[in-house]
C-alpha atoms as a PDB file:
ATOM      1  CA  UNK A   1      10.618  39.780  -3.183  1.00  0.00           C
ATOM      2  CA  UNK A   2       9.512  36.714  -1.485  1.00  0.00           C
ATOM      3  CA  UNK A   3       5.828  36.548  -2.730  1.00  0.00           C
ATOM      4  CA  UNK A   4       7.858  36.570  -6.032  1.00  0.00           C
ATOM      5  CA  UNK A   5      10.203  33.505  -5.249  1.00  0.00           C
ATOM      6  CA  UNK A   6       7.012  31.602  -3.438  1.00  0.00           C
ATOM      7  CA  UNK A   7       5.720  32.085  -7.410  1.00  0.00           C
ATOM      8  CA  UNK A   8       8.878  31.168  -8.817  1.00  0.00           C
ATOM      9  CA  UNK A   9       8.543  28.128  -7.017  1.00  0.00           C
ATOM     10  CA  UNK A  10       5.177  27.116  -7.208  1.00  0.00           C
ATOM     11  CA  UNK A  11       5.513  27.519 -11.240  1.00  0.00           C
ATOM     12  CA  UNK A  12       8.396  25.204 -11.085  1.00  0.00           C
ATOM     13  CA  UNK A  13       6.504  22.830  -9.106  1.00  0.00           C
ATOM     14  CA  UNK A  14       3.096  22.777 -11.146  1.00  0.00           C
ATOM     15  CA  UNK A  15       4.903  20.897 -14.299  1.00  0.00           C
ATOM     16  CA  UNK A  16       6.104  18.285 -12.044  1.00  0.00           C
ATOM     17  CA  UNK A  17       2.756  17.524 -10.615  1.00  0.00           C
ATOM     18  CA  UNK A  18       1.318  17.519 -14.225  1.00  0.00           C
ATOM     19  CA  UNK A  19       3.911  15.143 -15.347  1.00  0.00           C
ATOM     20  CA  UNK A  20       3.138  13.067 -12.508  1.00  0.00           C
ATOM     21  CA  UNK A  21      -0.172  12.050 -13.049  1.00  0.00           C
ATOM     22  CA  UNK A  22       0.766  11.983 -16.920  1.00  0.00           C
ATOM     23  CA  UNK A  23       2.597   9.218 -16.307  1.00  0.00           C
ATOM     24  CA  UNK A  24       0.567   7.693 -13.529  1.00  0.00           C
ATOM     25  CA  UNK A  25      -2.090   7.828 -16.364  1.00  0.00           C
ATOM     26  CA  UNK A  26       0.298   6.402 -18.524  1.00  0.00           C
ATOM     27  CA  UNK A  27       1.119   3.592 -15.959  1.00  0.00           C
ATOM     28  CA  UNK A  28      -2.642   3.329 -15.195  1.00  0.00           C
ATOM     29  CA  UNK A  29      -4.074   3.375 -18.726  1.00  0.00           C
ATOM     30  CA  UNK A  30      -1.073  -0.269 -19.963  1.00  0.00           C
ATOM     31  CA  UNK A  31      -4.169  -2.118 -17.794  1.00  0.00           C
ATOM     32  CA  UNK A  32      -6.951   0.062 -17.994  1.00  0.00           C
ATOM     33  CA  UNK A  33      -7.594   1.021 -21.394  1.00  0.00           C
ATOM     34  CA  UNK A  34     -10.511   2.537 -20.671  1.00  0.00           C
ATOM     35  CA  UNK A  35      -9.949   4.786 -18.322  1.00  0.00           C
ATOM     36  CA  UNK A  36      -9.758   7.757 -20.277  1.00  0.00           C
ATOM     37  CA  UNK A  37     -13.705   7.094 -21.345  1.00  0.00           C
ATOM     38  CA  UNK A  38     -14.813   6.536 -17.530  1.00  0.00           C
ATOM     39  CA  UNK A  39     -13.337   9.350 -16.174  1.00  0.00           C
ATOM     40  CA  UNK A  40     -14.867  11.979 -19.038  1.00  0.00           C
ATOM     41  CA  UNK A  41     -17.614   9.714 -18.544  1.00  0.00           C
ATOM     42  CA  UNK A  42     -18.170  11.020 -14.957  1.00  0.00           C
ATOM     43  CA  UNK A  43     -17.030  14.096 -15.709  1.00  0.00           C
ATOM     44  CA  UNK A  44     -19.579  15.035 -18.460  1.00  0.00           C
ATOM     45  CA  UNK A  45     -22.655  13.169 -16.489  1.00  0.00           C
ATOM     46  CA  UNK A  46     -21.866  15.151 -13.345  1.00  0.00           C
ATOM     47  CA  UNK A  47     -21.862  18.390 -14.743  1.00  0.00           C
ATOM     48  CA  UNK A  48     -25.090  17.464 -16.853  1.00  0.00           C
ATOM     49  CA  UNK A  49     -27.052  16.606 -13.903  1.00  0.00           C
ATOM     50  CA  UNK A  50     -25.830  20.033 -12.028  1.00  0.00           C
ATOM     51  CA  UNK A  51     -26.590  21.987 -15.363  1.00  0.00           C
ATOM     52  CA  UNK A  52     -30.137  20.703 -15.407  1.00  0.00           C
ATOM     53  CA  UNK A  53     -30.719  20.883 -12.054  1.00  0.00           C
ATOM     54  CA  UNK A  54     -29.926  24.473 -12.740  1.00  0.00           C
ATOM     55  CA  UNK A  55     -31.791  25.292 -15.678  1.00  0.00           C
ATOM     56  CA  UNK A  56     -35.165  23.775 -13.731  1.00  0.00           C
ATOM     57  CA  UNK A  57     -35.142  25.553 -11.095  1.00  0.00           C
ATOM     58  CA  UNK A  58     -33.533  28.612 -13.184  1.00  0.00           C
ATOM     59  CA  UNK A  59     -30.082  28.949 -11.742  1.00  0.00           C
ATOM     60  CA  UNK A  60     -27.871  27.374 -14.450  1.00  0.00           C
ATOM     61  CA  UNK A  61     -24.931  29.833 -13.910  1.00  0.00           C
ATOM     62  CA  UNK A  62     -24.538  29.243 -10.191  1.00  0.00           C
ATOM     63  CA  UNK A  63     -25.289  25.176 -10.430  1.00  0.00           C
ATOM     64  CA  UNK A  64     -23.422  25.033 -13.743  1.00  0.00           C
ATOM     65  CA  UNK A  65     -19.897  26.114 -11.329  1.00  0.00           C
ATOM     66  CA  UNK A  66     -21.047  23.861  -8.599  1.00  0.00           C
ATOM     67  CA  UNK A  67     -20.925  21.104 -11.354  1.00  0.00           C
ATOM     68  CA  UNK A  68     -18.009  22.216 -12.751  1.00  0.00           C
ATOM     69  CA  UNK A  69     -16.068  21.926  -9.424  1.00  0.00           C
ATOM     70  CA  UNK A  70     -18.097  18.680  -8.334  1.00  0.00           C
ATOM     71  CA  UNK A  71     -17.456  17.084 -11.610  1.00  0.00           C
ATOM     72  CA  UNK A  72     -13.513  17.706 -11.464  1.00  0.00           C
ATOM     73  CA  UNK A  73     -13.580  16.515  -7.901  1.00  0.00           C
ATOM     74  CA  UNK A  74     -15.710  13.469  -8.908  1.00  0.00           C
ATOM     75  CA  UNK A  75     -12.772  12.863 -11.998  1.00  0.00           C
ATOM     76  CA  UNK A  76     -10.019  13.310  -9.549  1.00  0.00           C
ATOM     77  CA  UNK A  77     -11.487  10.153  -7.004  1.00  0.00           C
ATOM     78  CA  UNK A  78     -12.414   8.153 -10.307  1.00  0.00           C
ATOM     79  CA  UNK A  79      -8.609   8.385 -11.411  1.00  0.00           C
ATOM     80  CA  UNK A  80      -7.170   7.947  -7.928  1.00  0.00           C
ATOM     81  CA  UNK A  81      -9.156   4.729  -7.535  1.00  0.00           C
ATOM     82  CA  UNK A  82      -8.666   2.848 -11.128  1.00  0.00           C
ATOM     83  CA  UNK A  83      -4.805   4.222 -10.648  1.00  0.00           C
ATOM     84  CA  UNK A  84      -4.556   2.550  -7.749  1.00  0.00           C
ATOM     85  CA  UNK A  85      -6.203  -0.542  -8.729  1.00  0.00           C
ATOM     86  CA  UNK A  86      -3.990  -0.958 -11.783  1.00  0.00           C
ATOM     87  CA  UNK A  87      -0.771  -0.522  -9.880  1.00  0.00           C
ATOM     88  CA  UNK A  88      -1.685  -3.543  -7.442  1.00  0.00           C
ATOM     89  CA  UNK A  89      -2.458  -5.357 -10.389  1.00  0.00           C
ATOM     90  CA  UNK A  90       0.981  -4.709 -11.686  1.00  0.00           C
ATOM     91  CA  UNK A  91       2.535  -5.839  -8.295  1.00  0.00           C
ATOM     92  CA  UNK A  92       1.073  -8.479  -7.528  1.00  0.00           C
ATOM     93  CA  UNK A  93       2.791 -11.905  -7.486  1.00  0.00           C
ATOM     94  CA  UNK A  94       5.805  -9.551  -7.568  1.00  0.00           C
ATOM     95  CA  UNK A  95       8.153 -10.661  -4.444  1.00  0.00           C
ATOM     96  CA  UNK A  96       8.639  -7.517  -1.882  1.00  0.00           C
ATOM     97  CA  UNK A  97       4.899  -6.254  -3.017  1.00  0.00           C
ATOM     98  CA  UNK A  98       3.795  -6.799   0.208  1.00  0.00           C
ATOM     99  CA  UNK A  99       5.965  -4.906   1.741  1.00  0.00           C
ATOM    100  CA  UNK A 100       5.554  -2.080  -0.328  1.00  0.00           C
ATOM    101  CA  UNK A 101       1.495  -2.204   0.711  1.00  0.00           C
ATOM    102  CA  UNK A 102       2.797  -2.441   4.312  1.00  0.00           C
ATOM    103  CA  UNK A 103       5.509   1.004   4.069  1.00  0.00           C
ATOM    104  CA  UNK A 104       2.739   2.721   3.343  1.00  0.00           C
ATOM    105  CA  UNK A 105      -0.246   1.487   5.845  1.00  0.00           C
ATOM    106  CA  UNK A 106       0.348   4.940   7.986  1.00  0.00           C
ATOM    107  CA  UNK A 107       1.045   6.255  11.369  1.00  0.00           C
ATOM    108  CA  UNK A 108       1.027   3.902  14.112  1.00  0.00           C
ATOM    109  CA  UNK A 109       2.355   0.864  12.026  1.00  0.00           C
ATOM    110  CA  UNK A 110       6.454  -0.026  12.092  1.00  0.00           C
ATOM    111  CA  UNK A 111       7.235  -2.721   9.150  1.00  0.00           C
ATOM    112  CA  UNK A 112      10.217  -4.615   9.112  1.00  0.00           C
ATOM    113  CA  UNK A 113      10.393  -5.986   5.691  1.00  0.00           C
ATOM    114  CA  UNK A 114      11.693  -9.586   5.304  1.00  0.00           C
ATOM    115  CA  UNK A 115      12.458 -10.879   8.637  1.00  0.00           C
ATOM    116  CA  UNK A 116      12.307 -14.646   6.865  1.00  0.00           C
ATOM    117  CA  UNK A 117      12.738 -16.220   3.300  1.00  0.00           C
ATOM    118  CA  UNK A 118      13.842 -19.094   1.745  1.00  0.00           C
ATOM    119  CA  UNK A 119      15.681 -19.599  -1.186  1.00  0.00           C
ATOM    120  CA  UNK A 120      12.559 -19.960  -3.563  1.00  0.00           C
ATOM    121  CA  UNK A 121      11.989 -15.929  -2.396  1.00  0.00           C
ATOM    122  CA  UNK A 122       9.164 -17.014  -0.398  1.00  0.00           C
ATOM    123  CA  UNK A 123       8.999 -14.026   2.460  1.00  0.00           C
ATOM    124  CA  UNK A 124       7.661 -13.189   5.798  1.00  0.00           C
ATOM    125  CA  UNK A 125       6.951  -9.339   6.662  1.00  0.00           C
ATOM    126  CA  UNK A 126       6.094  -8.219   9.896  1.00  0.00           C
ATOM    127  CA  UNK A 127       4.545  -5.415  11.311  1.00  0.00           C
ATOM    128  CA  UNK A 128       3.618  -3.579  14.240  1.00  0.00           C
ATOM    129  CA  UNK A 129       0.842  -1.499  15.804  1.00  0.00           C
ATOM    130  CA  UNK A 130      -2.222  -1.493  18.165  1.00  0.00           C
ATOM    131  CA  UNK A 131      -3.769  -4.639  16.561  1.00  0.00           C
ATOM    132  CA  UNK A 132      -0.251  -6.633  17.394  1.00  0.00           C
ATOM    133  CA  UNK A 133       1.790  -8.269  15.543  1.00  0.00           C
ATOM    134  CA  UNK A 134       1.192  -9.240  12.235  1.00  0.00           C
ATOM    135  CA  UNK A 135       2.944 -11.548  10.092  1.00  0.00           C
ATOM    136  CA  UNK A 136       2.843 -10.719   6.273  1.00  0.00           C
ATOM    137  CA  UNK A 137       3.576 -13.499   3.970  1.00  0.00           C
ATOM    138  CA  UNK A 138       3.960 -13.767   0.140  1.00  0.00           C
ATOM    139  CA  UNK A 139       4.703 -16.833  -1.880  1.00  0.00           C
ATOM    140  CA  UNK A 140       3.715 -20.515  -2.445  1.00  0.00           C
ATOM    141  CA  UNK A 141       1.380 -21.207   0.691  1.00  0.00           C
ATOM    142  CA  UNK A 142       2.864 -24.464   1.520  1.00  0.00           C
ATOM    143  CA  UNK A 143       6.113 -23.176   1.782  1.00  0.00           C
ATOM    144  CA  UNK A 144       5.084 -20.023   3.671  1.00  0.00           C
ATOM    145  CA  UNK A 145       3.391 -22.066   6.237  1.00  0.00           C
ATOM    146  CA  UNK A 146       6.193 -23.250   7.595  1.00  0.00           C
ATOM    147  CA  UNK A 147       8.004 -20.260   7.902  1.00  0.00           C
ATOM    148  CA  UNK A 148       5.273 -18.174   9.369  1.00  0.00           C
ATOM    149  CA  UNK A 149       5.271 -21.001  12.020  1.00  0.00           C
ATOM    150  CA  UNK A 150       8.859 -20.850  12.571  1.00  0.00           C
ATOM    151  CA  UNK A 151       9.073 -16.669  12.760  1.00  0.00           C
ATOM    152  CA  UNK A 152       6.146 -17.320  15.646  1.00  0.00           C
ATOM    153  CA  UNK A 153       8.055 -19.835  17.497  1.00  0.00           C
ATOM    154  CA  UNK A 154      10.926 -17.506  17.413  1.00  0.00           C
ATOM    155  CA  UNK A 155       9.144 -14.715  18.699  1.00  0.00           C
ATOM    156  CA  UNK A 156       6.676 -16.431  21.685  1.00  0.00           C
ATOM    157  CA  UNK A 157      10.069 -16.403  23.761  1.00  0.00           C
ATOM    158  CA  UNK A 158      10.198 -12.673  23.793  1.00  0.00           C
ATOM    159  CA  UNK A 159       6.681 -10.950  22.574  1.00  0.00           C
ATOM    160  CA  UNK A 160       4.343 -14.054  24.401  1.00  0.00           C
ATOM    161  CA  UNK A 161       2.161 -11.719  26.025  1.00  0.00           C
ATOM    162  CA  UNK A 162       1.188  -9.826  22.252  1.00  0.00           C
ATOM    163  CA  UNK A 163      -1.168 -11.149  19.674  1.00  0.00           C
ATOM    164  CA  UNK A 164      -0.083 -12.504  16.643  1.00  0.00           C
ATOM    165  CA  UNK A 165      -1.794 -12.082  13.658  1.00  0.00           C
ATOM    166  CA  UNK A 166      -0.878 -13.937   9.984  1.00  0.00           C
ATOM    167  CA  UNK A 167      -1.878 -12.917   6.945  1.00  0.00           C
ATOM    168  CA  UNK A 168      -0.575 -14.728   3.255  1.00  0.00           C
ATOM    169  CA  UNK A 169      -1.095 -12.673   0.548  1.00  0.00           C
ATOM    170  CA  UNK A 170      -2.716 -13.959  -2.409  1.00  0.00           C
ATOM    171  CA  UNK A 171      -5.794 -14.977  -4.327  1.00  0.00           C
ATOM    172  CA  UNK A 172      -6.526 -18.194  -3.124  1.00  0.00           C
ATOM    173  CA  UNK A 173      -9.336 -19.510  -0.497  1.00  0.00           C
ATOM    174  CA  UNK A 174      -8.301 -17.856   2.991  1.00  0.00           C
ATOM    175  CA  UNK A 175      -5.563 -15.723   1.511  1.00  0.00           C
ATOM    176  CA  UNK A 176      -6.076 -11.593   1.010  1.00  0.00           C
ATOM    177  CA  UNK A 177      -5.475 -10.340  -1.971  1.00  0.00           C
ATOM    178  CA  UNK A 178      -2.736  -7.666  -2.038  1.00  0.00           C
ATOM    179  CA  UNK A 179      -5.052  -4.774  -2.722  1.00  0.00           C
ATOM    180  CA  UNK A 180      -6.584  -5.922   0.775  1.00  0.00           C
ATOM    181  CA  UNK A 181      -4.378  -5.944   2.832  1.00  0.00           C
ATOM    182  CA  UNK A 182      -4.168  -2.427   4.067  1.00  0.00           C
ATOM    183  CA  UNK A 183      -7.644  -2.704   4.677  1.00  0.00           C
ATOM    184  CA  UNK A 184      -7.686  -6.083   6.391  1.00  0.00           C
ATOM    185  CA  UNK A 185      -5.069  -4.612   8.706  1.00  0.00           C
ATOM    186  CA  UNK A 186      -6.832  -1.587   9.920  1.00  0.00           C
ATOM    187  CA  UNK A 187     -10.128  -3.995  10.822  1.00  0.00           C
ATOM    188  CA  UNK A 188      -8.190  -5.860  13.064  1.00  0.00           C
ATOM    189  CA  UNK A 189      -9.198  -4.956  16.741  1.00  0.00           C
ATOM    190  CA  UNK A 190      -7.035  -2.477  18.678  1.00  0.00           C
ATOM    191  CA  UNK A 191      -5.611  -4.264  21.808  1.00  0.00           C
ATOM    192  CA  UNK A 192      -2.439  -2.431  22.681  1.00  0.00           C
ATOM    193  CA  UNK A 193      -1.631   1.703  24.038  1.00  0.00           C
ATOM    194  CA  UNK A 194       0.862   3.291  22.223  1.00  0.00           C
ATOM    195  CA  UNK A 195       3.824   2.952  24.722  1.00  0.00           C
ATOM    196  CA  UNK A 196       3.138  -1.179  24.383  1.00  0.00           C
ATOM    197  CA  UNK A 197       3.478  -0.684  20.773  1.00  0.00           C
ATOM    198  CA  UNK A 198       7.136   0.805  21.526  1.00  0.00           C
ATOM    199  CA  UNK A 199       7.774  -1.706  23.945  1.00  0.00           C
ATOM    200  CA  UNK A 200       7.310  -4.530  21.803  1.00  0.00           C
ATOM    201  CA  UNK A 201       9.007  -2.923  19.216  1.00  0.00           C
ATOM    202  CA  UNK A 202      12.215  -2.855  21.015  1.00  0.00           C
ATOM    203  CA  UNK A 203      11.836  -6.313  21.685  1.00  0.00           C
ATOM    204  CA  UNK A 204      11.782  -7.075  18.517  1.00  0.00           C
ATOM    205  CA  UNK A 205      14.266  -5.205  17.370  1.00  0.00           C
ATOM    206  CA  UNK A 206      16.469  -7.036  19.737  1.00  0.00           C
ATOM    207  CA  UNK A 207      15.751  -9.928  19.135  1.00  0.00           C
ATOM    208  CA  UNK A 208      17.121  -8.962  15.498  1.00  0.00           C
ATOM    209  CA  UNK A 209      15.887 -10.418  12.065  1.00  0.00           C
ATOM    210  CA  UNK A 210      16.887 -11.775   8.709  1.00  0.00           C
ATOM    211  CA  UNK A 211      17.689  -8.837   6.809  1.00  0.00           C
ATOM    212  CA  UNK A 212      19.564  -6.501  10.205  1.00  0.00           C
ATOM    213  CA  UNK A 213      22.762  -6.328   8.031  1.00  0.00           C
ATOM    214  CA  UNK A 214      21.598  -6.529   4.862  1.00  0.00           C
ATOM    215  CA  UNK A 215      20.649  -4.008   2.663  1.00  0.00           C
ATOM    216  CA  UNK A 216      17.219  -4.322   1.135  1.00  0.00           C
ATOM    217  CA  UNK A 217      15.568  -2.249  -1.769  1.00  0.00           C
ATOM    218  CA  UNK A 218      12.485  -0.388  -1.063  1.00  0.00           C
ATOM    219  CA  UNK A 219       9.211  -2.277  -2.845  1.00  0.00           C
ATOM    220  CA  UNK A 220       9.226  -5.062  -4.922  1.00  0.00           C
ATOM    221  CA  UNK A 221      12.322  -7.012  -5.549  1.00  0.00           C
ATOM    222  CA  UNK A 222      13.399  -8.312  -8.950  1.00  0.00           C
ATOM    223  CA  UNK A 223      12.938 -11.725  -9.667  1.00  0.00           C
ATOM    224  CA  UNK A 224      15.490 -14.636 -10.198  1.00  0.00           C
ATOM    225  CA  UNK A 225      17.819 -12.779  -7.224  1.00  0.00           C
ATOM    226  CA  UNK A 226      19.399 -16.240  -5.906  1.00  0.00           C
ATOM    227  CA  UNK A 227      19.275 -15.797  -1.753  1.00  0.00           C
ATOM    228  CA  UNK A 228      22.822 -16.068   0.194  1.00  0.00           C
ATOM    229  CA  UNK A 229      23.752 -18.610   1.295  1.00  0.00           C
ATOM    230  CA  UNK A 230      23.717 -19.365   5.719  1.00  0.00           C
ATOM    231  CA  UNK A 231      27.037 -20.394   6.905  1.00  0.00           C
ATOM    232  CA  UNK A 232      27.527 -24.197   6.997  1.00  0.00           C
ATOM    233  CA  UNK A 233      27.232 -25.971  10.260  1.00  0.00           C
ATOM    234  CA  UNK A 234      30.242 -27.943  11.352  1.00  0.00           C
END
């Protein structure tokens, strides 16, 4: 009975994987038109080279399964890779895309999405791990500058004895583009043990931020959302 329901479930869940990467290569194929021809592309070439390998040295049924299996794996990484690229493409210069790179860096990493902006929805992300801090910011670089200086000032009364890193996102000279900066983060030298990581966490979190008491959507935001307004000093 239950090798029957584990069936009955992992039928159910096959269709919803398929339509998953149907529409990822839906997604992926609006930017990448041919993406479709690259990954048959590799497909067909890896399996030829396996196949002939075969035939000369007069195993073609054994290497010919090899290549199948190779190829598909070989199509899979292909797919992942241009899927991935197109969906940073279609984020970028998309407020809150940062922070979507930085929800998903992995373990060892808390993000605390938006703890400054300004009314033009220029933002400041930060994050924490064993490289530090790092301060993630996305929007015109003038205007960021300022703010990244301010969210450091802020924080050098409680977290002085941590590293700071900054990062802006973008394409310009000494910016990292957003398909980066996951990378970038995970060069950055390891200085701190786990339980410091917690520590300065906690810090943080007292210390409090921007968006404490207000609720936030996960990824990027929509444009044109007009900031609230601080309370006006007397």
């Amino acid at each position: 009975m239950a090798r029957k329901e584990t069936t009955a479930a992992d039928a159910a869940a096959n269709p919803g994987r398929l339509k998953q990467i149907a529409l990822t290569y839906k997604m992926t194929r609006r930017t990448d038109s041919k993406i479709g021809l690259v990954i048959a592309a590799v497909g067909i070439v890896t399996f030829g080279v396996f196949l002939a390998i075969g035939l000369w040295i007069d195993h073609p049924v054994y290497l010919g399964i090899l290549g199948f299996v190779l190829a598909f794996l070989a199509m899979a990484i292909v797919f992942g890779r241009r899927a991935e690229r197109a969906a940073f493409g279609q984020m970028e210069g998309q407020p809150g895309a940062a922070a979507a790179v930085l929800d998903k860096i992995g373990r060892g990493w808390t993000t605390t999405p938006a703890v400054a902006m300004n009314r033009s929805q220029d933002v400041v992300h930060r994050t924490v791990g064993k490289a530090g801090i790092v301060l993630v910011a996305e929007g015109n670089p003038n205007r960021v500058k300022p703010l990244l200086a301010a969210e450091k000032k802020k924080m050098a009364r409680i977290v002085a004895d941590v590293p700071v890193h900054d990062v802006i996102v973008g394409t310009g000279e000494g910016q990292v583009e957003l398909k980066k900066l996951r990378t970038t983060l995970l060069k950055l030298p390891r200085v701190l043990q786990g339980p410091q990581v917690t520590a300065t966490n906690d810090r943080l979190k007292a210390m409090g931020d921007l968006m404490s008491n207000m609720p936030l959507p996960k990824g990027p935001m929509p444009k044109n959302v007009r900031m609230p307004r601080g309370p006006k000093a007397r």
